[in-house]
PDB file of N, CA and C in Angstrom:
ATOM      1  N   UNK A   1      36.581  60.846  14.163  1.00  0.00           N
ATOM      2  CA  UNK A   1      37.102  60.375  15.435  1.00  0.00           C
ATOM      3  C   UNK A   1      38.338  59.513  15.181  1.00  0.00           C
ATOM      4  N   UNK A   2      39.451  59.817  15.862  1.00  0.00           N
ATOM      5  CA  UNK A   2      40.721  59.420  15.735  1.00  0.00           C
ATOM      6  C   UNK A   2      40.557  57.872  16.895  1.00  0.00           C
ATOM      7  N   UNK A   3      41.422  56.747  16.004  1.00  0.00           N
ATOM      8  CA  UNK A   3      41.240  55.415  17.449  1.00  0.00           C
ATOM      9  C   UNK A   3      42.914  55.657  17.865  1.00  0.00           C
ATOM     10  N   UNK A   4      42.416  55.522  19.099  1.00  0.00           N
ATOM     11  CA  UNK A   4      43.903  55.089  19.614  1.00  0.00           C
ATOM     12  C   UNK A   4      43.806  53.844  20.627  1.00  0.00           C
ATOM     13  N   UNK A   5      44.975  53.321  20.598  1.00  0.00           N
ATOM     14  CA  UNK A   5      45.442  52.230  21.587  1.00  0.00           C
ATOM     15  C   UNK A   5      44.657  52.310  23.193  1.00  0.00           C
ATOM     16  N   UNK A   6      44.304  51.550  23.515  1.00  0.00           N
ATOM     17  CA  UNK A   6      43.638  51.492  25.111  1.00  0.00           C
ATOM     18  C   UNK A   6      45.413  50.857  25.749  1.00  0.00           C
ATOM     19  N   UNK A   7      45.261  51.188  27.134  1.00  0.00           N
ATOM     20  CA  UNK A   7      46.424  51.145  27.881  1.00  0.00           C
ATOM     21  C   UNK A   7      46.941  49.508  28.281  1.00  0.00           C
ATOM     22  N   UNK A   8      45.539  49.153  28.228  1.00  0.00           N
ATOM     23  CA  UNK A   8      45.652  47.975  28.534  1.00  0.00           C
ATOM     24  C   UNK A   8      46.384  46.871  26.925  1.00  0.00           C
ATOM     25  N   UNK A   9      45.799  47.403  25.965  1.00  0.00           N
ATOM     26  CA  UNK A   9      46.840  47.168  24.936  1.00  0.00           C
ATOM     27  C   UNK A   9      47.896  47.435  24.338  1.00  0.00           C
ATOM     28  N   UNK A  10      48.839  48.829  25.118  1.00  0.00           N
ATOM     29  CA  UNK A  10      49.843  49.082  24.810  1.00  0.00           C
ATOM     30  C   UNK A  10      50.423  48.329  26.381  1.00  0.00           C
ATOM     31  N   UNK A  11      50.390  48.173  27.045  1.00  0.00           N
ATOM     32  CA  UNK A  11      50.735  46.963  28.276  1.00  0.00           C
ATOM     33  C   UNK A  11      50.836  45.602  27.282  1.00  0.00           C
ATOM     34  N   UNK A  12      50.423  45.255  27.537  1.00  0.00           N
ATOM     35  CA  UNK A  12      50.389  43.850  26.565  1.00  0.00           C
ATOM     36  C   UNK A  12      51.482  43.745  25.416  1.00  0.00           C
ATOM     37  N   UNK A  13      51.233  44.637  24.755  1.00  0.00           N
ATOM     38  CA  UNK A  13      51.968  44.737  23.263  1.00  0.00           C
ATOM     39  C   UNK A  13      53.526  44.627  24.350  1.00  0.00           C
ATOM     40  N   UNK A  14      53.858  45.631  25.167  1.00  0.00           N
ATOM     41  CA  UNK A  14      55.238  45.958  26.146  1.00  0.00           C
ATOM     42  C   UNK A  14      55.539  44.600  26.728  1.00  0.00           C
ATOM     43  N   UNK A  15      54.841  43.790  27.447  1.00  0.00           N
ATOM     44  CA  UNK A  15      54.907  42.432  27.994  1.00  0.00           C
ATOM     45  C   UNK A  15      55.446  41.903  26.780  1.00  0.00           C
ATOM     46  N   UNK A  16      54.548  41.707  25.944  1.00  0.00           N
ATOM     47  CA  UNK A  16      54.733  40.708  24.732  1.00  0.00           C
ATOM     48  C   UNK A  16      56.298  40.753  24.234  1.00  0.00           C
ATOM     49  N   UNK A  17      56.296  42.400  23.679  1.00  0.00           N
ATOM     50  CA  UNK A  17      58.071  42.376  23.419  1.00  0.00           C
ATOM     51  C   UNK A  17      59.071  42.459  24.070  1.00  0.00           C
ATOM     52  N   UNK A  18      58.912  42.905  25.196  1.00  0.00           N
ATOM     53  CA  UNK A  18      59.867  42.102  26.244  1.00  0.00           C
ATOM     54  C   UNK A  18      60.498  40.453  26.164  1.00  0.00           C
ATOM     55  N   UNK A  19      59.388  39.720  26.471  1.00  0.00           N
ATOM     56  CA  UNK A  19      59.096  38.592  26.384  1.00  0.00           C
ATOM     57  C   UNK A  19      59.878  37.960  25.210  1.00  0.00           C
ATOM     58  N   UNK A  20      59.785  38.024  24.030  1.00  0.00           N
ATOM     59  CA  UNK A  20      60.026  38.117  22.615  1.00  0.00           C
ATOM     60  C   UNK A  20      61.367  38.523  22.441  1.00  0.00           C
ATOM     61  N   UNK A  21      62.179  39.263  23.234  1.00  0.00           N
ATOM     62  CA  UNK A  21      63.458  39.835  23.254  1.00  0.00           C
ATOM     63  C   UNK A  21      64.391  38.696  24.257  1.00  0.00           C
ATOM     64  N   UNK A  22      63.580  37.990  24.887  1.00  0.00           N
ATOM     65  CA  UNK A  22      64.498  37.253  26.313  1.00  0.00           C
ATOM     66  C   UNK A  22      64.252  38.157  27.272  1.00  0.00           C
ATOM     67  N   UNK A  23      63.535  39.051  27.507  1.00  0.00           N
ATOM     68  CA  UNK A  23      63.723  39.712  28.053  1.00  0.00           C
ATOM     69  C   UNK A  23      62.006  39.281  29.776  1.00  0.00           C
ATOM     70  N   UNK A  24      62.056  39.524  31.062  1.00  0.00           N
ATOM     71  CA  UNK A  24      61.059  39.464  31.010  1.00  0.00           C
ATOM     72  C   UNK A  24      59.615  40.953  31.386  1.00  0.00           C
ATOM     73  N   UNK A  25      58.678  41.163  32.089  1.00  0.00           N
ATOM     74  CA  UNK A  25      58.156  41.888  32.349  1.00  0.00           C
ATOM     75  C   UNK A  25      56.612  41.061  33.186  1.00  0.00           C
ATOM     76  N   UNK A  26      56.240  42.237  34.325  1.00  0.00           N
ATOM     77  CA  UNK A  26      55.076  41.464  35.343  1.00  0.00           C
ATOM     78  C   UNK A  26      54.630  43.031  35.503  1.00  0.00           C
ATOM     79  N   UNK A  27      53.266  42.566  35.193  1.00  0.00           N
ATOM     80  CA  UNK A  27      52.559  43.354  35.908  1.00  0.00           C
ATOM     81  C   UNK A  27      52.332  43.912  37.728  1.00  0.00           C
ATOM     82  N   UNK A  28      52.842  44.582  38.149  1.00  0.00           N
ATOM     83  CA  UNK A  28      52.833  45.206  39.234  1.00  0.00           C
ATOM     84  C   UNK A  28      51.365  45.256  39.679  1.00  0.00           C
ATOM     85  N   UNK A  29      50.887  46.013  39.194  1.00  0.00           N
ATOM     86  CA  UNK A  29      49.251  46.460  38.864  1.00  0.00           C
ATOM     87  C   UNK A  29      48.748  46.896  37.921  1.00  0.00           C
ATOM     88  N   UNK A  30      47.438  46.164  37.759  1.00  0.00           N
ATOM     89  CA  UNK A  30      46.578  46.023  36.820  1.00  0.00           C
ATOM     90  C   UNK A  30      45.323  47.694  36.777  1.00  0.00           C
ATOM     91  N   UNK A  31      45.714  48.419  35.715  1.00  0.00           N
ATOM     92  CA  UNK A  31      44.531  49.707  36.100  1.00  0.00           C
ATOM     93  C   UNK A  31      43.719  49.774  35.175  1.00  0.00           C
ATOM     94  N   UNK A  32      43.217  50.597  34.909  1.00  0.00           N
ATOM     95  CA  UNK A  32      41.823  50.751  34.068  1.00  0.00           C
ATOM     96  C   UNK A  32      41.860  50.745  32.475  1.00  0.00           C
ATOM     97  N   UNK A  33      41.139  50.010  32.015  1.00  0.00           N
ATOM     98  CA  UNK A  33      41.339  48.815  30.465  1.00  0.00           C
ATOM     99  C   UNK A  33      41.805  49.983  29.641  1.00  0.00           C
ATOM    100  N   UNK A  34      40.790  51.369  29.582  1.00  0.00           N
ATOM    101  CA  UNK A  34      41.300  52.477  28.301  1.00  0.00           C
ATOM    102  C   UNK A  34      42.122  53.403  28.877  1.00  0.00           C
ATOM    103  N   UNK A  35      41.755  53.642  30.336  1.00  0.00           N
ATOM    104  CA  UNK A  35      43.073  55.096  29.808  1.00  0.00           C
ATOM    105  C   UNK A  35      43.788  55.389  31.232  1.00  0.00           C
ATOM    106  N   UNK A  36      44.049  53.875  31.194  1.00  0.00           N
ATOM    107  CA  UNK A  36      44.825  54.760  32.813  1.00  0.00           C
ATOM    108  C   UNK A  36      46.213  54.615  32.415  1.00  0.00           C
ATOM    109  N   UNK A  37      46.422  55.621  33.346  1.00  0.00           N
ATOM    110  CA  UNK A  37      48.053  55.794  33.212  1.00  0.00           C
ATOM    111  C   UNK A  37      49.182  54.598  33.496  1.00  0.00           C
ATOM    112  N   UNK A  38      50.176  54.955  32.545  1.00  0.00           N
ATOM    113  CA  UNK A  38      51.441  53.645  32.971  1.00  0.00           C
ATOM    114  C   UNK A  38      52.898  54.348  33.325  1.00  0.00           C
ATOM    115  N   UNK A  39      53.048  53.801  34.385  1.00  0.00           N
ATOM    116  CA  UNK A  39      54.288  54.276  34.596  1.00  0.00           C
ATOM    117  C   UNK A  39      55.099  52.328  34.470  1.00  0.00           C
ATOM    118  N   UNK A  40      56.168  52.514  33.928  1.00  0.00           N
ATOM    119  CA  UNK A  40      57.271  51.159  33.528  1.00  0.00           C
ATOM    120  C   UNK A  40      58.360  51.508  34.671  1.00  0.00           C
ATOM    121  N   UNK A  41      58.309  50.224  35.548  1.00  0.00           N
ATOM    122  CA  UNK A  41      59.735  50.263  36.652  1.00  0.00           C
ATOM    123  C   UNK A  41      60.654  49.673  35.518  1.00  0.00           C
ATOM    124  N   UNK A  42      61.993  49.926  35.316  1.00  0.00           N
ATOM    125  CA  UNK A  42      63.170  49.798  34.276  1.00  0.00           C
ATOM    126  C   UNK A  42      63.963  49.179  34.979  1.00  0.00           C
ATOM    127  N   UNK A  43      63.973  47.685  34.825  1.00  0.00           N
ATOM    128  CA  UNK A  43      64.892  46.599  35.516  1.00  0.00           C
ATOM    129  C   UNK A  43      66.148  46.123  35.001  1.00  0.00           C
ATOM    130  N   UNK A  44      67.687  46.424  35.544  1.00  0.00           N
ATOM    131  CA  UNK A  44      68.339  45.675  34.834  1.00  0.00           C
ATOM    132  C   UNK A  44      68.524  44.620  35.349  1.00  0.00           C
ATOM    133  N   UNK A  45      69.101  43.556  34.782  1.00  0.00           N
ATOM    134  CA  UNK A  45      69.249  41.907  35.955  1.00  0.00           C
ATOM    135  C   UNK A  45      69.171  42.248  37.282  1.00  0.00           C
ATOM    136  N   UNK A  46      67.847  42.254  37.804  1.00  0.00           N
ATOM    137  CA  UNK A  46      67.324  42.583  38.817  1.00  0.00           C
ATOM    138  C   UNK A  46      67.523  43.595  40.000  1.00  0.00           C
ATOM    139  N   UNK A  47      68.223  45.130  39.414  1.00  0.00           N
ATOM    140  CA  UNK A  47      68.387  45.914  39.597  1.00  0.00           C
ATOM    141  C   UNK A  47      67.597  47.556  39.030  1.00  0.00           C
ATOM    142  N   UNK A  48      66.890  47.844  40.093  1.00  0.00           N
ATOM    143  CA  UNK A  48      66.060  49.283  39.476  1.00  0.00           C
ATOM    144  C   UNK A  48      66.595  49.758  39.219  1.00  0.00           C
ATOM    145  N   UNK A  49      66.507  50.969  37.692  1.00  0.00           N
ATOM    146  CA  UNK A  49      67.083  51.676  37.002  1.00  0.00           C
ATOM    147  C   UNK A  49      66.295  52.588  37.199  1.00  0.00           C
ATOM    148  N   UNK A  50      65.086  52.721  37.661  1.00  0.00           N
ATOM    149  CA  UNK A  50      63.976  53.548  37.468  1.00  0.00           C
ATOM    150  C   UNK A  50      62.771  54.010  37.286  1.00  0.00           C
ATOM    151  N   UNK A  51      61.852  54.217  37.177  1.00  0.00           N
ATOM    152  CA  UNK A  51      60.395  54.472  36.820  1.00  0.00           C
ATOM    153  C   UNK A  51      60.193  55.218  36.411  1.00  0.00           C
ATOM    154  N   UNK A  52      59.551  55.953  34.767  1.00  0.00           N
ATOM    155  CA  UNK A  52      58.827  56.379  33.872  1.00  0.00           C
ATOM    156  C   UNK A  52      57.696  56.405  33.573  1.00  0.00           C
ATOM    157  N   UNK A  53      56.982  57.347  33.464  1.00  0.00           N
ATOM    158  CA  UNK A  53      55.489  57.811  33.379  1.00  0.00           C
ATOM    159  C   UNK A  53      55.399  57.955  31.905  1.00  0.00           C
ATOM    160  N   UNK A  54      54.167  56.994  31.292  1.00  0.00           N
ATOM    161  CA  UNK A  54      54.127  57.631  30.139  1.00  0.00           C
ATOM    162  C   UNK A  54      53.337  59.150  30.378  1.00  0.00           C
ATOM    163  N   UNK A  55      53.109  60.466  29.823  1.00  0.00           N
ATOM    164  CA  UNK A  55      52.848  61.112  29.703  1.00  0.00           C
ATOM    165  C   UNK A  55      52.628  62.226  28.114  1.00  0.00           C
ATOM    166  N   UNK A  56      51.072  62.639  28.121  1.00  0.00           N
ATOM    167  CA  UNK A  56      51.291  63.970  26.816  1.00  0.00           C
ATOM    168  C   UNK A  56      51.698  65.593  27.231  1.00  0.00           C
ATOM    169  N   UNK A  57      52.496  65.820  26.789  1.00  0.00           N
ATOM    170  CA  UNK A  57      53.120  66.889  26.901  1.00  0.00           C
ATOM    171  C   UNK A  57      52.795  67.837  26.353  1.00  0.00           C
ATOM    172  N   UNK A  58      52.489  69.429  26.616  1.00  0.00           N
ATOM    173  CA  UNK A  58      51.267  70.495  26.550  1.00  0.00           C
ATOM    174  C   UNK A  58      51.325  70.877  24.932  1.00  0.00           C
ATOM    175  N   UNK A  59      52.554  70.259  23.986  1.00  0.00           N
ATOM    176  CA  UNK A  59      52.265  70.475  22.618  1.00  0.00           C
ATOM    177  C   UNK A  59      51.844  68.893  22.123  1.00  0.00           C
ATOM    178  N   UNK A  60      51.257  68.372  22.593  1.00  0.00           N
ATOM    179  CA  UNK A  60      50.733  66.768  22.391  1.00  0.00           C
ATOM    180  C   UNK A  60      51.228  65.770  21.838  1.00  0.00           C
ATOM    181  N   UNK A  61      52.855  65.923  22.472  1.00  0.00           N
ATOM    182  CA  UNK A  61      53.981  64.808  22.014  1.00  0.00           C
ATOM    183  C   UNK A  61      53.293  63.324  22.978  1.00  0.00           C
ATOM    184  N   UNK A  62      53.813  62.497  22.902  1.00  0.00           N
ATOM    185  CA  UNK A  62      54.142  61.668  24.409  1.00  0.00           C
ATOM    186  C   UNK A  62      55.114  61.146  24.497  1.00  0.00           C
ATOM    187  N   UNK A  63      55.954  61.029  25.919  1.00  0.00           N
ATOM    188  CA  UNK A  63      56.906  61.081  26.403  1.00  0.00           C
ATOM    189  C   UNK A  63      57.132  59.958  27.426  1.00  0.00           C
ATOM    190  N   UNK A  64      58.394  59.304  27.709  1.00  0.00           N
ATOM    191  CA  UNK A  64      58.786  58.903  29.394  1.00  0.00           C
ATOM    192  C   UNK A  64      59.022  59.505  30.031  1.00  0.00           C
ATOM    193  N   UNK A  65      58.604  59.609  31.195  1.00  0.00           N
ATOM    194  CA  UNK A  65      59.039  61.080  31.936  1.00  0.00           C
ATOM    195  C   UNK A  65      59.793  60.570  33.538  1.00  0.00           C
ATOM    196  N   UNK A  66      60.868  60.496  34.047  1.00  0.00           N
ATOM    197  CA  UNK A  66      61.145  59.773  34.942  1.00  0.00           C
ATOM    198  C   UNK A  66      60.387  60.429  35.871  1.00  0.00           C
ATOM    199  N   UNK A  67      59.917  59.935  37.010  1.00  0.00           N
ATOM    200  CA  UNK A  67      59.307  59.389  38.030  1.00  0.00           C
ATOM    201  C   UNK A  67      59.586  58.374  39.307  1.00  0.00           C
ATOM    202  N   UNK A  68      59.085  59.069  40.174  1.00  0.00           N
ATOM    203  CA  UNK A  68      59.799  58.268  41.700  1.00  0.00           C
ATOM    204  C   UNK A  68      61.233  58.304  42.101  1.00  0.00           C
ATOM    205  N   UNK A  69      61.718  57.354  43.359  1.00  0.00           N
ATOM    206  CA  UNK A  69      62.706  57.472  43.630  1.00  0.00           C
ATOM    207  C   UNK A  69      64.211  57.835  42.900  1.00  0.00           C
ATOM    208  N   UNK A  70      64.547  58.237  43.024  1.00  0.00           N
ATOM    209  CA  UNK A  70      66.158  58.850  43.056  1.00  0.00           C
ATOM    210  C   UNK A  70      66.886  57.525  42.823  1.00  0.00           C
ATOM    211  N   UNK A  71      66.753  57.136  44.169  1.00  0.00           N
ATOM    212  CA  UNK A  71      68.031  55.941  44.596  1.00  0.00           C
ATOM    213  C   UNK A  71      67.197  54.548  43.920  1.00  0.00           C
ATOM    214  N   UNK A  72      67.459  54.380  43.093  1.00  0.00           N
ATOM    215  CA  UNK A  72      67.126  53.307  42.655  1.00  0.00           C
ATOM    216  C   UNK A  72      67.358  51.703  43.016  1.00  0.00           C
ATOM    217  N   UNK A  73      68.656  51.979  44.311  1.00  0.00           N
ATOM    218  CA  UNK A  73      68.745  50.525  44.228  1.00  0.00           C
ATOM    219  C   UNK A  73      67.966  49.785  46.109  1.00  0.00           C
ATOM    220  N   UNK A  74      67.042  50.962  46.446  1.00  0.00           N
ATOM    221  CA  UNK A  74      66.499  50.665  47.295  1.00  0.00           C
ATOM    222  C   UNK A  74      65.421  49.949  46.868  1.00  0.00           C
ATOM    223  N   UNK A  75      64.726  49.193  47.380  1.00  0.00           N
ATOM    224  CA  UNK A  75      63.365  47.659  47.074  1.00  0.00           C
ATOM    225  C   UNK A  75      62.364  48.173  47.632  1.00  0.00           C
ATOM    226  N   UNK A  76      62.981  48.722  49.376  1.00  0.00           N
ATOM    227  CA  UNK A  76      61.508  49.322  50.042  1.00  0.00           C
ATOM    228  C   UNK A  76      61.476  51.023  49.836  1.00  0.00           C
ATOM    229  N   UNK A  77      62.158  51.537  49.562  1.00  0.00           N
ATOM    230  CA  UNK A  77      61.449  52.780  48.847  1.00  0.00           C
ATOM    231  C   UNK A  77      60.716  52.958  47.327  1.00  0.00           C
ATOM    232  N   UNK A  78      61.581  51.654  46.751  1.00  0.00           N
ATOM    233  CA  UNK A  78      60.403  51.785  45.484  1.00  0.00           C
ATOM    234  C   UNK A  78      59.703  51.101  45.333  1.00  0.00           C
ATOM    235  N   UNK A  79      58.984  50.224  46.514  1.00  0.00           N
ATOM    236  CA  UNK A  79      57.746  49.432  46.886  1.00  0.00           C
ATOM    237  C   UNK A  79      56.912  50.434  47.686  1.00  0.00           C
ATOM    238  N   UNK A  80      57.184  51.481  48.165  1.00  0.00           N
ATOM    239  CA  UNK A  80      56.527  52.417  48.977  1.00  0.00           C
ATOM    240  C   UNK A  80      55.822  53.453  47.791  1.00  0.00           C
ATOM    241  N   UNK A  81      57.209  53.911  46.793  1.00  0.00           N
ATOM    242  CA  UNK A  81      56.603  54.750  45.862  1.00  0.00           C
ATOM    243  C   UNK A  81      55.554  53.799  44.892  1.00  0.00           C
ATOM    244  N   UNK A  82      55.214  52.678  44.662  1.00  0.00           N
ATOM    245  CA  UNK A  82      54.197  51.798  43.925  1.00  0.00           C
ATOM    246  C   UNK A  82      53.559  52.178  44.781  1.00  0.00           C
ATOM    247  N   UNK A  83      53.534  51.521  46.061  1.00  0.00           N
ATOM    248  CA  UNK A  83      51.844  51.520  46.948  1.00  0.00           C
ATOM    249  C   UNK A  83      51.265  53.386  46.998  1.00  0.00           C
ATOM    250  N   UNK A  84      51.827  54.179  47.119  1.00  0.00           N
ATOM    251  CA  UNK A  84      51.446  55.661  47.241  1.00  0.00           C
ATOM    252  C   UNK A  84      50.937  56.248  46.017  1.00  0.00           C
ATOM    253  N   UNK A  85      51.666  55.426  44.606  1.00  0.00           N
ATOM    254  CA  UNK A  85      50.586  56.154  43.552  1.00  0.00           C
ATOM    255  C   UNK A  85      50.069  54.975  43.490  1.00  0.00           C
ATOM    256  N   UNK A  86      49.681  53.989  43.625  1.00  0.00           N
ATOM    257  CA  UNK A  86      48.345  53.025  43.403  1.00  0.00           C
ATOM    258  C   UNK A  86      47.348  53.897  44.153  1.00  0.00           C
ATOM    259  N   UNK A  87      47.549  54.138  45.569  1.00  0.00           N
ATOM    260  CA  UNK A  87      46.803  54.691  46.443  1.00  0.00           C
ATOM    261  C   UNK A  87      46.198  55.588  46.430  1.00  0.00           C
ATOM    262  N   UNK A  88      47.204  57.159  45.763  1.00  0.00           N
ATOM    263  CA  UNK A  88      46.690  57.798  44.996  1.00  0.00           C
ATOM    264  C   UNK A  88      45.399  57.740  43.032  1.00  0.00           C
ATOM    265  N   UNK A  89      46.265  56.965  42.477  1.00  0.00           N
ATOM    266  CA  UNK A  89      45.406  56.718  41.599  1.00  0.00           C
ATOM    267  C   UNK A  89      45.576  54.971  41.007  1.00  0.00           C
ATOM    268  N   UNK A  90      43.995  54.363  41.554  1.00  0.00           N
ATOM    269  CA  UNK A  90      44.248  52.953  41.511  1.00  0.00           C
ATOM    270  C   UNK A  90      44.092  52.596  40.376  1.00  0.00           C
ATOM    271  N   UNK A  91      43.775  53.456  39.137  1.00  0.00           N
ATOM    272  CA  UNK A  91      43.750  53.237  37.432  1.00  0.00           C
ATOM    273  C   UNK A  91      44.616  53.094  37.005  1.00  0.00           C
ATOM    274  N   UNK A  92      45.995  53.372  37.939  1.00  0.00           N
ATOM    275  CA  UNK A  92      47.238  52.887  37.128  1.00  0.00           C
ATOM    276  C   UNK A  92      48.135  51.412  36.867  1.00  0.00           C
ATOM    277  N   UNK A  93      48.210  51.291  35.442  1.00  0.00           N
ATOM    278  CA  UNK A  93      49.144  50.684  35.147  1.00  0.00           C
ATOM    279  C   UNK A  93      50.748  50.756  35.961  1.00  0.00           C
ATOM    280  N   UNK A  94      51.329  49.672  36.721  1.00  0.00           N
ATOM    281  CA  UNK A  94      52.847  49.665  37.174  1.00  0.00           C
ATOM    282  C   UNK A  94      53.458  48.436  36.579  1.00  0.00           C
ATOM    283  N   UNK A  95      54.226  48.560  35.693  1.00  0.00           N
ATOM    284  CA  UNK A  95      54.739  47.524  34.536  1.00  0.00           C
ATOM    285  C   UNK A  95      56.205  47.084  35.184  1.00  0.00           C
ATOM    286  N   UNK A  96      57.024  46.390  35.600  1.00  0.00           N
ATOM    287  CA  UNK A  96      58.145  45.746  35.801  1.00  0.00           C
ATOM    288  C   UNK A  96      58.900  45.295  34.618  1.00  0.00           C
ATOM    289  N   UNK A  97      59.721  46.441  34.119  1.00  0.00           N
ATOM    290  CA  UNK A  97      60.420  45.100  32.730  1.00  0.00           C
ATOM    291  C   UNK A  97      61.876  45.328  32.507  1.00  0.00           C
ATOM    292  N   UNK A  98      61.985  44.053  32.469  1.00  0.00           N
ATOM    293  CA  UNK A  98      63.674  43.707  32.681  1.00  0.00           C
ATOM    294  C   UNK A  98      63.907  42.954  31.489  1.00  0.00           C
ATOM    295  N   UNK A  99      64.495  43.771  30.579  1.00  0.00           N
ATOM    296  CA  UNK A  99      65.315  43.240  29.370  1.00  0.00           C
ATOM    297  C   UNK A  99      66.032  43.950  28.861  1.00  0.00           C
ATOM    298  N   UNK A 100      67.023  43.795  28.163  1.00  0.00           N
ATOM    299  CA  UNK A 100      67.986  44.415  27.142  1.00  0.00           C
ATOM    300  C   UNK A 100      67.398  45.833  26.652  1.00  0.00           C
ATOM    301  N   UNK A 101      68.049  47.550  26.932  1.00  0.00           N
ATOM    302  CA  UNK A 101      67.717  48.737  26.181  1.00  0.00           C
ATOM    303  C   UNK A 101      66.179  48.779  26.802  1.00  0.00           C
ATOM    304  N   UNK A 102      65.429  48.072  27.950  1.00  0.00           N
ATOM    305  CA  UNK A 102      64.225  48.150  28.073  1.00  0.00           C
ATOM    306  C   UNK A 102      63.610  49.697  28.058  1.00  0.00           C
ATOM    307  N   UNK A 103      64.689  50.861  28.374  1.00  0.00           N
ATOM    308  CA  UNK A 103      63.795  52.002  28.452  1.00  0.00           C
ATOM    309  C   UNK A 103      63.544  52.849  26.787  1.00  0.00           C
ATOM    310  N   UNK A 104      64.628  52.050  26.215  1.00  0.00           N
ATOM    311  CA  UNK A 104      63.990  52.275  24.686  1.00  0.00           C
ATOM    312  C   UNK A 104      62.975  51.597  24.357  1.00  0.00           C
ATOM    313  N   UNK A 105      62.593  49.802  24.533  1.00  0.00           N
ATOM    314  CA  UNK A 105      61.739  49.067  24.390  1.00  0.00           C
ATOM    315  C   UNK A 105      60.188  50.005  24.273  1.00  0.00           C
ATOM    316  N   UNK A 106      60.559  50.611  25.974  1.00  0.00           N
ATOM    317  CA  UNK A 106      59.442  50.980  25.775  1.00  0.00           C
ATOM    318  C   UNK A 106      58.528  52.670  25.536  1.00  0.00           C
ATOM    319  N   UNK A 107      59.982  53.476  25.463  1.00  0.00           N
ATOM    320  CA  UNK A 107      59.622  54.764  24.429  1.00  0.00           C
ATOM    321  C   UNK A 107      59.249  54.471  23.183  1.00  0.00           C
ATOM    322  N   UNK A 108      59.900  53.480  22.674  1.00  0.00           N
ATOM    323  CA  UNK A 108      59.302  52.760  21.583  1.00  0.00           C
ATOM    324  C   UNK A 108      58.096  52.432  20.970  1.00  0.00           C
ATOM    325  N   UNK A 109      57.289  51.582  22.427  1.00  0.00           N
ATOM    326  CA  UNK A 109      56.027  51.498  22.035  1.00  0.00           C
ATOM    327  C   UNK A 109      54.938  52.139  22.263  1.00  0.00           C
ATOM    328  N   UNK A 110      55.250  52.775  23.830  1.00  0.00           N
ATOM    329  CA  UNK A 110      54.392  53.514  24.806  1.00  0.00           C
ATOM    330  C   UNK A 110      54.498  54.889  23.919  1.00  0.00           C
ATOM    331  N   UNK A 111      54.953  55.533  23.444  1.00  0.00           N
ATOM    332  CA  UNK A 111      55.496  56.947  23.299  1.00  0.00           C
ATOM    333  C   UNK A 111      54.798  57.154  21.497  1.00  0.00           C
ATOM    334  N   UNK A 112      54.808  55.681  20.399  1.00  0.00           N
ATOM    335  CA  UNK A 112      54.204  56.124  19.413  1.00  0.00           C
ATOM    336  C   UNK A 112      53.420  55.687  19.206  1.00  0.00           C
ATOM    337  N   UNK A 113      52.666  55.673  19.931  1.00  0.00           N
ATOM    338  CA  UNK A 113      50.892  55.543  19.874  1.00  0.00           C
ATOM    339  C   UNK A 113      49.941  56.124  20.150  1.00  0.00           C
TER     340      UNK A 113
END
């Protein structure tokens, strides 16, 4: 049996180095400790860049996969797209992180584990 990372500890580890960079990151919502899904909103100085799903891909890479709105610099459409997949699936992780290269930060960590 192979161990892997629970979600809730590759969250953490992502907070942490954020954090650690100057950078910061907030939990949006909190989902289920081993295996719920994370999608990361990608903040620059307080501007959406985007949202990324971690995801495994059908030859069992894992990936960021963008996700949600288009227009990124709308607040209430990408407060609408949070509440609709919470709603849809309330196991998910929604990570906020705003720091320096954050969408490498976190292909980085999310992606090799």
């Amino acid at each position: 049996m192979t161990e892997r990372l629970t979600s809730a500890m590759l969250v953490g580890a992502l907070v942490r180095s954020a954090q650690a960079q100057g950078g910061t990151a907030m939990i949006l919502h909190k989902g289920e400790t081993l295996s719920g899904t994370i999608v990361v909103q990608i903040v620059e100085r307080g501007r959406s860049q985007g949202f990324f799903e971690r995801i495994t891909t059908l030859n069992g890479t894992v990936e960021l996969s963008p996700c949600g709105p288009r227009n990124t610099g709308q607040d209430q459409e990408n407060s609408q797209y949070i509440e609709r997949r919470v709603r849809v699936d309330p196991d998910m992780w929604i990570v906020e992180l705003d720091v320096a290269d954050g969408y490498q930060l976190a292909a980085q960590l999310l992606c090799a584990a």
